[in-house]
C-alpha atoms as a PDB file:
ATOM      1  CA  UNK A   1     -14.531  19.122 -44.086  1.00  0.00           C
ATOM      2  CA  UNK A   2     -12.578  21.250 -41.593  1.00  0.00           C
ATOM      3  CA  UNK A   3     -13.785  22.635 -38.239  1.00  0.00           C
ATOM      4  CA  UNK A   4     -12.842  25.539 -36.316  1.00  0.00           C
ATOM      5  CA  UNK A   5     -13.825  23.939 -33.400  1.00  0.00           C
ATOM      6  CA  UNK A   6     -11.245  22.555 -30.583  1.00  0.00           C
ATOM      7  CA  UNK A   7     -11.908  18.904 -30.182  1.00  0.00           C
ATOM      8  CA  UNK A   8     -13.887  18.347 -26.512  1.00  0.00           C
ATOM      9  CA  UNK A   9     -11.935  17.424 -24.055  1.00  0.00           C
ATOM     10  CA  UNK A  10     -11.646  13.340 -22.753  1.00  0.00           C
ATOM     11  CA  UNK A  11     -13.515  13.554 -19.357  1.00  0.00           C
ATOM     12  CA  UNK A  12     -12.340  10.372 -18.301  1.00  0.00           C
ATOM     13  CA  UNK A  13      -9.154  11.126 -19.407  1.00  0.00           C
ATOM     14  CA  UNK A  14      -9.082  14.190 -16.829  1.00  0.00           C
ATOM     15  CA  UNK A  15     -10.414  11.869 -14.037  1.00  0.00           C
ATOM     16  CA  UNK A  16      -7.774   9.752 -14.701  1.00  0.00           C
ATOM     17  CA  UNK A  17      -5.075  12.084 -14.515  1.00  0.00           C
ATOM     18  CA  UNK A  18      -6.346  13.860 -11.522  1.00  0.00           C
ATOM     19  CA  UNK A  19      -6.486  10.338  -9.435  1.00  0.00           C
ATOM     20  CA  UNK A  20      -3.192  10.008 -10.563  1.00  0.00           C
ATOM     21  CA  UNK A  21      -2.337  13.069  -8.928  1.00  0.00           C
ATOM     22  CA  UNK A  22      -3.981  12.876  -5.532  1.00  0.00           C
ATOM     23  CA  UNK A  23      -3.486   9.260  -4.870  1.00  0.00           C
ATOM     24  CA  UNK A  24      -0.066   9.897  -5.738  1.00  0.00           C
ATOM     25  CA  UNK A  25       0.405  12.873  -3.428  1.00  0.00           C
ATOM     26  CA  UNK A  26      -1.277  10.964  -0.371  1.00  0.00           C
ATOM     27  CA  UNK A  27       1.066   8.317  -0.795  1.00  0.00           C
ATOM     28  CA  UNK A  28       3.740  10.581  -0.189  1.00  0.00           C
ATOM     29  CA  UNK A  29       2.740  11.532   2.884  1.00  0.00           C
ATOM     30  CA  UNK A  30       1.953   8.488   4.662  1.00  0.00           C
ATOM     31  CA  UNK A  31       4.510   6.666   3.100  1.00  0.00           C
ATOM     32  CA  UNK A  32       6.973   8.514   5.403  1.00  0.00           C
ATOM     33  CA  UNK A  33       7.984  11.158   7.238  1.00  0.00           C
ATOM     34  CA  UNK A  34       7.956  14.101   5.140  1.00  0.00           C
ATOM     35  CA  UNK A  35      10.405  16.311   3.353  1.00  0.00           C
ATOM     36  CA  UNK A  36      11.289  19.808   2.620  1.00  0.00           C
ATOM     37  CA  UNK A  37      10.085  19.419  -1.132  1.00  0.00           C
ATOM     38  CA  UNK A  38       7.070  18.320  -0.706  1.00  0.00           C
ATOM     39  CA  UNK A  39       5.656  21.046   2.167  1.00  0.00           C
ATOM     40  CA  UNK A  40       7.203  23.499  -0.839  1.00  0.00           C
ATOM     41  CA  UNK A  41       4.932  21.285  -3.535  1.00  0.00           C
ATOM     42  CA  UNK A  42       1.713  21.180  -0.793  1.00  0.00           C
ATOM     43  CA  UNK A  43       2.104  25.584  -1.000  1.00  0.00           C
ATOM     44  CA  UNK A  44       2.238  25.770  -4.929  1.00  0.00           C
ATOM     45  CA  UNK A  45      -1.070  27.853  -6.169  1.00  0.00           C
ATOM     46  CA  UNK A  46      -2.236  24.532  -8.301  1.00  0.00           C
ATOM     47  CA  UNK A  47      -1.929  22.231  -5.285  1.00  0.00           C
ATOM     48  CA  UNK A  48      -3.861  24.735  -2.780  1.00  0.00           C
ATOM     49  CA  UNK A  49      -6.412  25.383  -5.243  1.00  0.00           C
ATOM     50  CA  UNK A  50      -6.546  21.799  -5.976  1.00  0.00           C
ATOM     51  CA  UNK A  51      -6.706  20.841  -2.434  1.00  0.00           C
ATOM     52  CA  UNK A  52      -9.219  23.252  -1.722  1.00  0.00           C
ATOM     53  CA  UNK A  53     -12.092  22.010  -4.119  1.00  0.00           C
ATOM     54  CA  UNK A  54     -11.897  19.021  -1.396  1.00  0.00           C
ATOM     55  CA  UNK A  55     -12.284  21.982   1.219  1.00  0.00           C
ATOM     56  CA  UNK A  56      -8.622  21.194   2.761  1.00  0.00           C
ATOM     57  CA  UNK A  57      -7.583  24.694   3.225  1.00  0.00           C
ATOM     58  CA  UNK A  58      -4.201  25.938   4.963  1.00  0.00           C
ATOM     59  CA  UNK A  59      -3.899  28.358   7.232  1.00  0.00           C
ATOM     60  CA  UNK A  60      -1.535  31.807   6.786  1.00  0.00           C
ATOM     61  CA  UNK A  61       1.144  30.431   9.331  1.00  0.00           C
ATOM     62  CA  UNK A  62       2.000  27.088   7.482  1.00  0.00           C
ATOM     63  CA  UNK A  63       2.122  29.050   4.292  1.00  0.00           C
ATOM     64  CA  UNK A  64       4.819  31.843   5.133  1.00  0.00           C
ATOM     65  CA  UNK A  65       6.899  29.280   7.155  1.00  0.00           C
ATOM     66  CA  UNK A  66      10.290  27.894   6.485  1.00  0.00           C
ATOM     67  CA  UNK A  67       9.676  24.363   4.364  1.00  0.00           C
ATOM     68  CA  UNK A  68      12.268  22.636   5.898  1.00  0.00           C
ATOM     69  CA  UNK A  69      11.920  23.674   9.412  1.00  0.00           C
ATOM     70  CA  UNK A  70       8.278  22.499   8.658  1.00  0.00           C
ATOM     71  CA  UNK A  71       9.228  19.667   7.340  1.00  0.00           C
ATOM     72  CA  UNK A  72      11.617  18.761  10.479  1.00  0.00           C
ATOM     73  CA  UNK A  73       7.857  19.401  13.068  1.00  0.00           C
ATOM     74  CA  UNK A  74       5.942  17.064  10.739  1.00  0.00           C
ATOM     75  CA  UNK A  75       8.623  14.417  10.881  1.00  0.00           C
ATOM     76  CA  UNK A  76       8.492  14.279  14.641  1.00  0.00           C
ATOM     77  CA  UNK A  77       4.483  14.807  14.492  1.00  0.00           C
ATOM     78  CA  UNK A  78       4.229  11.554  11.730  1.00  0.00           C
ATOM     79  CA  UNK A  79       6.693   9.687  14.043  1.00  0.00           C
ATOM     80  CA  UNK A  80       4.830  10.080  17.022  1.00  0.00           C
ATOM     81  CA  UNK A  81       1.609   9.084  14.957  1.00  0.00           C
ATOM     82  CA  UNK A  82       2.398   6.200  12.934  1.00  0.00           C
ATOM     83  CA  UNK A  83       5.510   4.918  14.382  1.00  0.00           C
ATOM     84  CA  UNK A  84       5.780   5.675  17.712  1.00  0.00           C
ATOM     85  CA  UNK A  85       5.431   2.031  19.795  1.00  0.00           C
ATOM     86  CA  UNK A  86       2.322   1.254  21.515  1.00  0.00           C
ATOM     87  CA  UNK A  87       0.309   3.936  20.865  1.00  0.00           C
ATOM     88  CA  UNK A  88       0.454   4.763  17.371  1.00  0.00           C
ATOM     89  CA  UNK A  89      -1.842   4.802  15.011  1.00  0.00           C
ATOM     90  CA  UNK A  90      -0.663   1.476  12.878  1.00  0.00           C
ATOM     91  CA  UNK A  91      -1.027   2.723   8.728  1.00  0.00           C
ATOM     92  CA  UNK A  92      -2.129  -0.910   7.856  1.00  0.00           C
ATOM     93  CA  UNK A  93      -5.166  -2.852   6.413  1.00  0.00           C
ATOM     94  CA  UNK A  94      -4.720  -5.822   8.194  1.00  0.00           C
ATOM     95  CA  UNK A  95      -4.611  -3.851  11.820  1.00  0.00           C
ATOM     96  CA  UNK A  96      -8.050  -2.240  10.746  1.00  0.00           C
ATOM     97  CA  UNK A  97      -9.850  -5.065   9.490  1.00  0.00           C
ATOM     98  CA  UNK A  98     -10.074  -8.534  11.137  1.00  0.00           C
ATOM     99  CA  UNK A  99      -7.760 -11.507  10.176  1.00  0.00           C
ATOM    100  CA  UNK A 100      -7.083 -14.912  11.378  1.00  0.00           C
ATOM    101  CA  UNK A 101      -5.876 -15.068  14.781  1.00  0.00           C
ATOM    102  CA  UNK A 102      -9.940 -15.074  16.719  1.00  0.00           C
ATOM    103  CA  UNK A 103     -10.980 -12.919  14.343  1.00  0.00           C
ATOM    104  CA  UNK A 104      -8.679 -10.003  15.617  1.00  0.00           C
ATOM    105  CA  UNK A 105      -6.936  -7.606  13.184  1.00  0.00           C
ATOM    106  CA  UNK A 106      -3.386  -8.336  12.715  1.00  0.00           C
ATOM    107  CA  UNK A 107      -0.215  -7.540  10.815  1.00  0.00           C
ATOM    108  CA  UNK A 108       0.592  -9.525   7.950  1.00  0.00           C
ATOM    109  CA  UNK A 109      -2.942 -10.924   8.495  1.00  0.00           C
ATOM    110  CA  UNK A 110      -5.453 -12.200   6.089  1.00  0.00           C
ATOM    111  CA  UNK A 111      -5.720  -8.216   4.714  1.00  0.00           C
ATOM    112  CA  UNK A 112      -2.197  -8.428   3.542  1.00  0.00           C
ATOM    113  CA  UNK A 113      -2.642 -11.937   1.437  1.00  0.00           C
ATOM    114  CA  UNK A 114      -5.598  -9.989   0.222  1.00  0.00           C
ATOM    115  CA  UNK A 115      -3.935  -7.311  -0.961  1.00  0.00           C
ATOM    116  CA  UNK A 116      -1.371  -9.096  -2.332  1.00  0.00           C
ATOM    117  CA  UNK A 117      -3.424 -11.464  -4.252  1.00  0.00           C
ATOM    118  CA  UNK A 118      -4.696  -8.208  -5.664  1.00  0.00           C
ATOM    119  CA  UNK A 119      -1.420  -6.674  -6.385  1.00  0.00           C
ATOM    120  CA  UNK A 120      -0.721 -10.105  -8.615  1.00  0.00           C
ATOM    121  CA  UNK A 121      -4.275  -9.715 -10.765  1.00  0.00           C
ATOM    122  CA  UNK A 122      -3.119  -6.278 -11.470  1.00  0.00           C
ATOM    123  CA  UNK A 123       0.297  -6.721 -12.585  1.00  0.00           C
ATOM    124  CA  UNK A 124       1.437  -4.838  -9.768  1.00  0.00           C
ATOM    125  CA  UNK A 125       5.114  -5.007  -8.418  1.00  0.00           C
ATOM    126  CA  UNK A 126       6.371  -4.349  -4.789  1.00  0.00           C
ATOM    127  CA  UNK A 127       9.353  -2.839  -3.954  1.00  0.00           C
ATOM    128  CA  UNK A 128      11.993  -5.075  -1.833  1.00  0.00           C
ATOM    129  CA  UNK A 129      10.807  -4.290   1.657  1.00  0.00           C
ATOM    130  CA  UNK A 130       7.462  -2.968   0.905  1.00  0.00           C
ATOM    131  CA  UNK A 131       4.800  -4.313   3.377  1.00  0.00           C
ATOM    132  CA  UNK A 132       1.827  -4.440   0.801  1.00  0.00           C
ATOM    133  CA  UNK A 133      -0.929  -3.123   3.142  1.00  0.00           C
ATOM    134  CA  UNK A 134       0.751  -0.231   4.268  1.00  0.00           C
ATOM    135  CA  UNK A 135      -1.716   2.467   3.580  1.00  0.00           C
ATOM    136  CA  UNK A 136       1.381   4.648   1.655  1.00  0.00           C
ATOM    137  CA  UNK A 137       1.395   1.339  -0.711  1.00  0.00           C
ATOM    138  CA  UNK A 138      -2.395   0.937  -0.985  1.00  0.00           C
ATOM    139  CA  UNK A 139      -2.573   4.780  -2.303  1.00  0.00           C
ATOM    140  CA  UNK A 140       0.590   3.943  -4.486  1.00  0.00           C
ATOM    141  CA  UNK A 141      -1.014   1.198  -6.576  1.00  0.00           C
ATOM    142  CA  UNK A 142      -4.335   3.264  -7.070  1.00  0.00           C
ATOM    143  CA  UNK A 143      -1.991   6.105  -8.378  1.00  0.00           C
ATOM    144  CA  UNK A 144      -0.288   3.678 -10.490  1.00  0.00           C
ATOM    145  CA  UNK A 145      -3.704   2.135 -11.869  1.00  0.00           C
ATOM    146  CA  UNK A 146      -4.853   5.404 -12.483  1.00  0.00           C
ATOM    147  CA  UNK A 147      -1.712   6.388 -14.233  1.00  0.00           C
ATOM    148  CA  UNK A 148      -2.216   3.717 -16.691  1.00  0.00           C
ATOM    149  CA  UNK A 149      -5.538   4.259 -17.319  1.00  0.00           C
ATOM    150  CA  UNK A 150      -4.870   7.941 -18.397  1.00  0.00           C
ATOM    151  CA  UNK A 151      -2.191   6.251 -20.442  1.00  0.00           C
ATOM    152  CA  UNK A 152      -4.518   3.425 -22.225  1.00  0.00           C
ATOM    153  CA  UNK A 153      -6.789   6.317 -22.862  1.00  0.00           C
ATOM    154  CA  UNK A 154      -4.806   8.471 -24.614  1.00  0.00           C
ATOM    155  CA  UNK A 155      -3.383   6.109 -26.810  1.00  0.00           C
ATOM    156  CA  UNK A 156      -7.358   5.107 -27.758  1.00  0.00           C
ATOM    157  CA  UNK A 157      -7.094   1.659 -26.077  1.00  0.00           C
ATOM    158  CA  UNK A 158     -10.938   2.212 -24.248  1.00  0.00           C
ATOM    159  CA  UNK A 159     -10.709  -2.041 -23.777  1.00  0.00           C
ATOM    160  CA  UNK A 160      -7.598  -1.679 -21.656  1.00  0.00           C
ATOM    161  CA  UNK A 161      -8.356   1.726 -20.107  1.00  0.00           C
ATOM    162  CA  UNK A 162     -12.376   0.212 -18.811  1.00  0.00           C
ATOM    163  CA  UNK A 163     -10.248  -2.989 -17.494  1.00  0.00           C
ATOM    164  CA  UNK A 164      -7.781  -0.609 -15.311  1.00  0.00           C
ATOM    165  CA  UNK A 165     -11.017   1.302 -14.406  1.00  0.00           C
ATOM    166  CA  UNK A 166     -12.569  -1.235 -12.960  1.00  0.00           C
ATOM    167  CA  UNK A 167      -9.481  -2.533 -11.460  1.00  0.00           C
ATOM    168  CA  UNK A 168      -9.561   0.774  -9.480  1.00  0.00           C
ATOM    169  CA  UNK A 169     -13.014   0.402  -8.521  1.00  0.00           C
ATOM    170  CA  UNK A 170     -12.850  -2.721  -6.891  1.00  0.00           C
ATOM    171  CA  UNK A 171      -9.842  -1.944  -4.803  1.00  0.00           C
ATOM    172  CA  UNK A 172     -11.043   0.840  -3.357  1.00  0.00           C
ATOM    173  CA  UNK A 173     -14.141  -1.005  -2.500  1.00  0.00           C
ATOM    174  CA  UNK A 174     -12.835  -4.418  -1.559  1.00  0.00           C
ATOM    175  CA  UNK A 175      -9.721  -2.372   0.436  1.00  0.00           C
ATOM    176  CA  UNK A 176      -9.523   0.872   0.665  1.00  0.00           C
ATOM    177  CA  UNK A 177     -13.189   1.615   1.927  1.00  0.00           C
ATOM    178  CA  UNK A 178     -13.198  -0.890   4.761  1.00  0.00           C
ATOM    179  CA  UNK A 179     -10.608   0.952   6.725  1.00  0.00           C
ATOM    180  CA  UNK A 180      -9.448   4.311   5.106  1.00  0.00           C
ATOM    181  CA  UNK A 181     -11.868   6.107   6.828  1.00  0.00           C
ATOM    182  CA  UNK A 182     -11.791   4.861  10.133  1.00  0.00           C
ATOM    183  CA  UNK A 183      -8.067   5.338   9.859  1.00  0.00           C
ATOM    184  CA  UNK A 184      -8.719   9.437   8.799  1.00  0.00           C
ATOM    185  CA  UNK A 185     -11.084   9.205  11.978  1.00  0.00           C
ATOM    186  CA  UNK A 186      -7.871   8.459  14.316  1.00  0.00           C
ATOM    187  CA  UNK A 187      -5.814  10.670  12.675  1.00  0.00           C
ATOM    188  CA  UNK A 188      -8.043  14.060  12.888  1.00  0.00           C
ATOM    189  CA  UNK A 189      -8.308  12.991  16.402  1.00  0.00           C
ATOM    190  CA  UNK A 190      -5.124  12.568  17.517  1.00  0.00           C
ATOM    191  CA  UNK A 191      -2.815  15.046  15.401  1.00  0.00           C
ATOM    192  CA  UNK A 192      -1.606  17.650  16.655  1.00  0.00           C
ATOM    193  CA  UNK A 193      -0.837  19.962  13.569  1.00  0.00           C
ATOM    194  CA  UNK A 194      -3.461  21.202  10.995  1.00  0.00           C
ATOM    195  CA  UNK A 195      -1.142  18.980   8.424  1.00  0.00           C
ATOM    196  CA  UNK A 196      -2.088  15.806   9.050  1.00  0.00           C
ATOM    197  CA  UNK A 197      -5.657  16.257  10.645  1.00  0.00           C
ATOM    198  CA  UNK A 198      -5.933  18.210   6.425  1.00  0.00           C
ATOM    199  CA  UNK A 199      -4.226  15.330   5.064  1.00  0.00           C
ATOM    200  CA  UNK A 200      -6.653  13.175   7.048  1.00  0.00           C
ATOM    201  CA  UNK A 201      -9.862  15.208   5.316  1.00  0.00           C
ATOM    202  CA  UNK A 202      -8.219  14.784   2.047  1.00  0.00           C
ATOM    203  CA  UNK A 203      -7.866  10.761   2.205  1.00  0.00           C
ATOM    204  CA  UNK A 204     -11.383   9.724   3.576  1.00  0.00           C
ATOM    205  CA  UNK A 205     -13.204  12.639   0.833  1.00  0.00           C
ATOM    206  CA  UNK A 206     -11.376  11.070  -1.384  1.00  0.00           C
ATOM    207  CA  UNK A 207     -11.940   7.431  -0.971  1.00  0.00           C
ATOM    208  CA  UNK A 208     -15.338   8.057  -0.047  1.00  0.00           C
ATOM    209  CA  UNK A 209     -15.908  10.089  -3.303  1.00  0.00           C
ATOM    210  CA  UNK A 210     -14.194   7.330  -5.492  1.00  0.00           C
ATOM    211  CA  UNK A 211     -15.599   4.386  -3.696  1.00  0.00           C
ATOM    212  CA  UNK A 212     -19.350   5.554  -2.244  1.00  0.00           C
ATOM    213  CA  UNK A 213     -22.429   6.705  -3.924  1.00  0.00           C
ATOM    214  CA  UNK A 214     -21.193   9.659  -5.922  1.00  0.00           C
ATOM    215  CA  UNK A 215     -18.196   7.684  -7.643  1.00  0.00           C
ATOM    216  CA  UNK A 216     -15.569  10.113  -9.695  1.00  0.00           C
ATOM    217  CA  UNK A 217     -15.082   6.818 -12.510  1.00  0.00           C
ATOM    218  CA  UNK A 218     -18.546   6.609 -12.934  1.00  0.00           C
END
């Protein structure tokens, strides 16, 4: 017997997919300093109406500017932020949450074994020179999990799809949750451009939506 009917749409497949896309994009820009491409990608209609949903509007200014001369300000803004020595704000686990040395946070401290341990149990490969609690990498790996979720799902494998799921679950509660958000908090008070305190919004809603109460892989 035939149908007329469109077959519904995979809901989980969608949440997968659109994980994917904003872990992804976060990574991007906290991974480095940013580039003329991506301030173009961050103006495309599907990005600002997807970025809006999470109420992360831009303004008309940073809209009708030049994308690379943008591009050039944010460099020296996320260099002054995140890389600037002594008072930056350090884009790592292990300098958020408390590690080995009297119980004071830490590079490469107990977070970063953490992680790592995590990245192992997940199949999960770092790049030569990757420091693996680098928030840039931490968003990376939940795109990547997501990314094969979506992938396990649309090839019907719901075993290895639920497995990735929960994979993606427990990071962001056993990492991502126990600092992300206090490291938005710094940001939105300390940058100076609408950029990054946006960008800022858009991490902690997120985390906080995949990780807290009202879960988006539930």
């Amino acid at each position: 017997m035939s149908s007329s009917q469109s077959p519904r749409p995979d809901g989980k497949l969608e949440m997968a997919r659109a994980r994917a896309g904003l872990y992804g994009l976060m990574s991007r820009v906290f991974s480095g300093k940013p580039t003329a491409a991506l301030v173009k990608g961050m103006k495309e209609t599907g990005m600002r109406e997807s970025l809006a949903s999470f109420e992360v509007p831009f303004d008309e200014e940073f809209l009708a500017g030049d994308d690379a001369e943008q591009a050039e300000e944010l460099a020296i803004e996320y260099a002054r932020l995140f890389l600037a020595t002594g008072s930056h704000i350090a884009p790592y686990e292990s300098v958020f949450v408390r590690g080995w040395a009297e119980d004071k946070p830490q590079l490469w401290g107990e977070a970063t074994v953490e992680v790592t341990k995590f990245y192992q149990e997940a199949g999960l490969d770092l790049r030569e020179g990757q420091i693996p609690d680098h928030l840039g990498i931490e968003l990376e790996a939940m795109a990547t999990m997501a990314e094969c979720e979506a992938a396990r799902r649309e090839s019907g494998d719901k075993a290895g799809a639920a497995k990735l799921e929960e994979l993606q679950r427990r990071f962001c509660e056993e990492h991502l949750m126990l600092w992300v958000p206090e490291f938005c908090e710094e940001v939105q008070l300390r940058a100076e451009s609408g950029f990054y305190r946006s960008m800022a919004v858009l991490t902690a809603s997120l985390v906080r939506l995949h990780c807290g109460e009202d879960s988006i892989i539930d």
